[in-house]
Protein backbone atom coordinates (compact mmCIF):
# COMPACT_ATOMS: atom_id res chain seq x y z
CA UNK A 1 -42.72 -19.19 85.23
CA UNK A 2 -41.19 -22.18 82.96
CA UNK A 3 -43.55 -20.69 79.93
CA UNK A 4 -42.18 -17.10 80.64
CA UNK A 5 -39.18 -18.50 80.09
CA UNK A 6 -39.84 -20.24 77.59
CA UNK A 7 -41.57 -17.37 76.01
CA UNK A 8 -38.56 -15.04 76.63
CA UNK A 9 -36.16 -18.01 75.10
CA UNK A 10 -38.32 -18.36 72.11
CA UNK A 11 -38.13 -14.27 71.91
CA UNK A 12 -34.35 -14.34 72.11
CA UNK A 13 -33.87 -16.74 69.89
CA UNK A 14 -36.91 -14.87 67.27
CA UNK A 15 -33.94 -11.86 67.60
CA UNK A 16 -30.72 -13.97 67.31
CA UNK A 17 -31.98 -15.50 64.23
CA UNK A 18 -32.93 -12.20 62.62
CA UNK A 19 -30.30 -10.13 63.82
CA UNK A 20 -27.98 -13.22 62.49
CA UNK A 21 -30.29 -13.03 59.19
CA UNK A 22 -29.66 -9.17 59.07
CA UNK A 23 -25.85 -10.01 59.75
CA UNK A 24 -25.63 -12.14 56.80
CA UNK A 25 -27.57 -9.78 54.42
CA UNK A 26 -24.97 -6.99 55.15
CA UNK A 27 -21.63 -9.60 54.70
CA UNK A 28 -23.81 -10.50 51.26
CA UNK A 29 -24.04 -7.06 50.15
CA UNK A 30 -20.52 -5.79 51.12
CA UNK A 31 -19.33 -8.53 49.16
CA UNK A 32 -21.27 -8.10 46.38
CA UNK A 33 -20.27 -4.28 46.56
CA UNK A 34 -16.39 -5.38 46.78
CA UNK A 35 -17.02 -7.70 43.42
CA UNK A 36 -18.43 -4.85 42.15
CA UNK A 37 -15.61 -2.58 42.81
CA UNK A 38 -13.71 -5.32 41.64
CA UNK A 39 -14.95 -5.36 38.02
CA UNK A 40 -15.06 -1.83 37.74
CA UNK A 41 -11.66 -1.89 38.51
CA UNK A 42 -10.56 -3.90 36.62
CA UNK A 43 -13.14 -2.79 33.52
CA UNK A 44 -10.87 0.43 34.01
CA UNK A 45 -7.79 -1.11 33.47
CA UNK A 46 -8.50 -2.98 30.48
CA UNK A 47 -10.08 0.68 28.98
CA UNK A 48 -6.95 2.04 30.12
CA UNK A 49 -4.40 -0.57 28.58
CA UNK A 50 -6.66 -0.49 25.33
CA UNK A 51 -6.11 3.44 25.36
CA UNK A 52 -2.44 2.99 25.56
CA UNK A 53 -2.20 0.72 22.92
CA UNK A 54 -4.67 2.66 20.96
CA UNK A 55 -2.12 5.86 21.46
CA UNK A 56 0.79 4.09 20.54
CA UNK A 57 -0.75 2.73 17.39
CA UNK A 58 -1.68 5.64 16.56
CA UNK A 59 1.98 7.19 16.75
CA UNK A 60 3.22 4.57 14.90
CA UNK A 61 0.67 5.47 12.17
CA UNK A 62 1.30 8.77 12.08
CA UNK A 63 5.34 8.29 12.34
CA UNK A 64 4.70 5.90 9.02
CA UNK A 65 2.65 8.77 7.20
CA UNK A 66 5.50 11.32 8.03
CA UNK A 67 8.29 9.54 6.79
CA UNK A 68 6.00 8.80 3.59
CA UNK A 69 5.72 12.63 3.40
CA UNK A 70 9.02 13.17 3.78
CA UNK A 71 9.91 10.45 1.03
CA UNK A 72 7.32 11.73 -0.87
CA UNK A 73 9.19 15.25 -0.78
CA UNK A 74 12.38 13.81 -1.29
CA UNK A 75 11.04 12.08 -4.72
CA UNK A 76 9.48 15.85 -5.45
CA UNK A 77 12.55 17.67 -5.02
CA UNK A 78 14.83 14.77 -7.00
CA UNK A 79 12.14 15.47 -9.78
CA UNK A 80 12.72 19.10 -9.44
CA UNK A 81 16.39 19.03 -9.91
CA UNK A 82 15.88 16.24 -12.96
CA UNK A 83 13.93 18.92 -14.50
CA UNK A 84 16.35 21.72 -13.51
CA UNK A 85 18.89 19.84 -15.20
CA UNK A 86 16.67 19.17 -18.40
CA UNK A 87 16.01 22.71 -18.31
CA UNK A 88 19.32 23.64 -18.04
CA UNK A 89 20.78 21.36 -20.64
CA UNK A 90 17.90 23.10 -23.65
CA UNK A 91 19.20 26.47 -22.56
CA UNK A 92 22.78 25.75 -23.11
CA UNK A 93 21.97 23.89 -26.41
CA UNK A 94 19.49 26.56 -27.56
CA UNK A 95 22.53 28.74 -26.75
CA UNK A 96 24.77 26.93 -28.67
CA UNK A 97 22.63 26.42 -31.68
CA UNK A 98 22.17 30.46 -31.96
CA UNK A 99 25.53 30.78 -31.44
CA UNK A 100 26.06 28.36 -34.26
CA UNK A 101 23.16 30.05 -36.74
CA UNK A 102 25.08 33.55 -35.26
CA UNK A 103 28.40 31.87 -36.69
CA UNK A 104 27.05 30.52 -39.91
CA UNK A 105 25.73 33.41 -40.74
CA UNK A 106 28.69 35.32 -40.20
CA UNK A 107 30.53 32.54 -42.43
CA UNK A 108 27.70 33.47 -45.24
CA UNK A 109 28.10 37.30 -45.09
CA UNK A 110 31.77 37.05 -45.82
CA UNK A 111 30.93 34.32 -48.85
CA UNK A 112 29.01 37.10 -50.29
CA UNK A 113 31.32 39.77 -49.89
């Protein structure tokens, strides 16, 4: 009887100990699982911080490259008008020499009369 019992205690303990080592095998992997979900996590985050500031950057570049455009334009259309102006200014003194040629001639036609 005492080794049946001892047989059936050595038994019960053969299960304790691996239903206590299958216990700590599934604690082991739920907490590696939860580290993992951990990184990944955080992994994510960083990605999505990095995309924000990659965003933002990026509007800031392209706000920079519009207002050069638009200075850019500006410039153009100051050295439009410059040249307008030049334009402008040969046309009323080609003007005003033919008018001149238009009056000296006149002066010369009545010499000669």
């Amino acid at each position: 009887e005492r080794r049946r019992q001892w047989a059936r205690a050595a038994e019960a303990n053969k299960r304790n100990i691996k239903r206590q080592k299958e216990e700590a095998e599934m604690e082991r992997q739920q907490r590696e699982e939860e580290e993992a979900e951990k990184e990944r996590a955080w992994k994510q985050r960083v990605e999505s911080e990095a995309a924000i500031r990659k965003a933002e950057k990026d509007e800031l570049e392209s706000q920079k490259e519009q207002e050069l455009r638009e200075k850019e334009l500006e410039y153009l259309a100051g050295v439009r008008e410059k040249w307008e102006q030049l334009d402008e200014a040969k046309r009323r003194d080609i003007e005003r020499r033919q008018q001149e040629l238009e009056e000296q001639m006149e002066r010369e036609n009545k010499r000669a009369e």
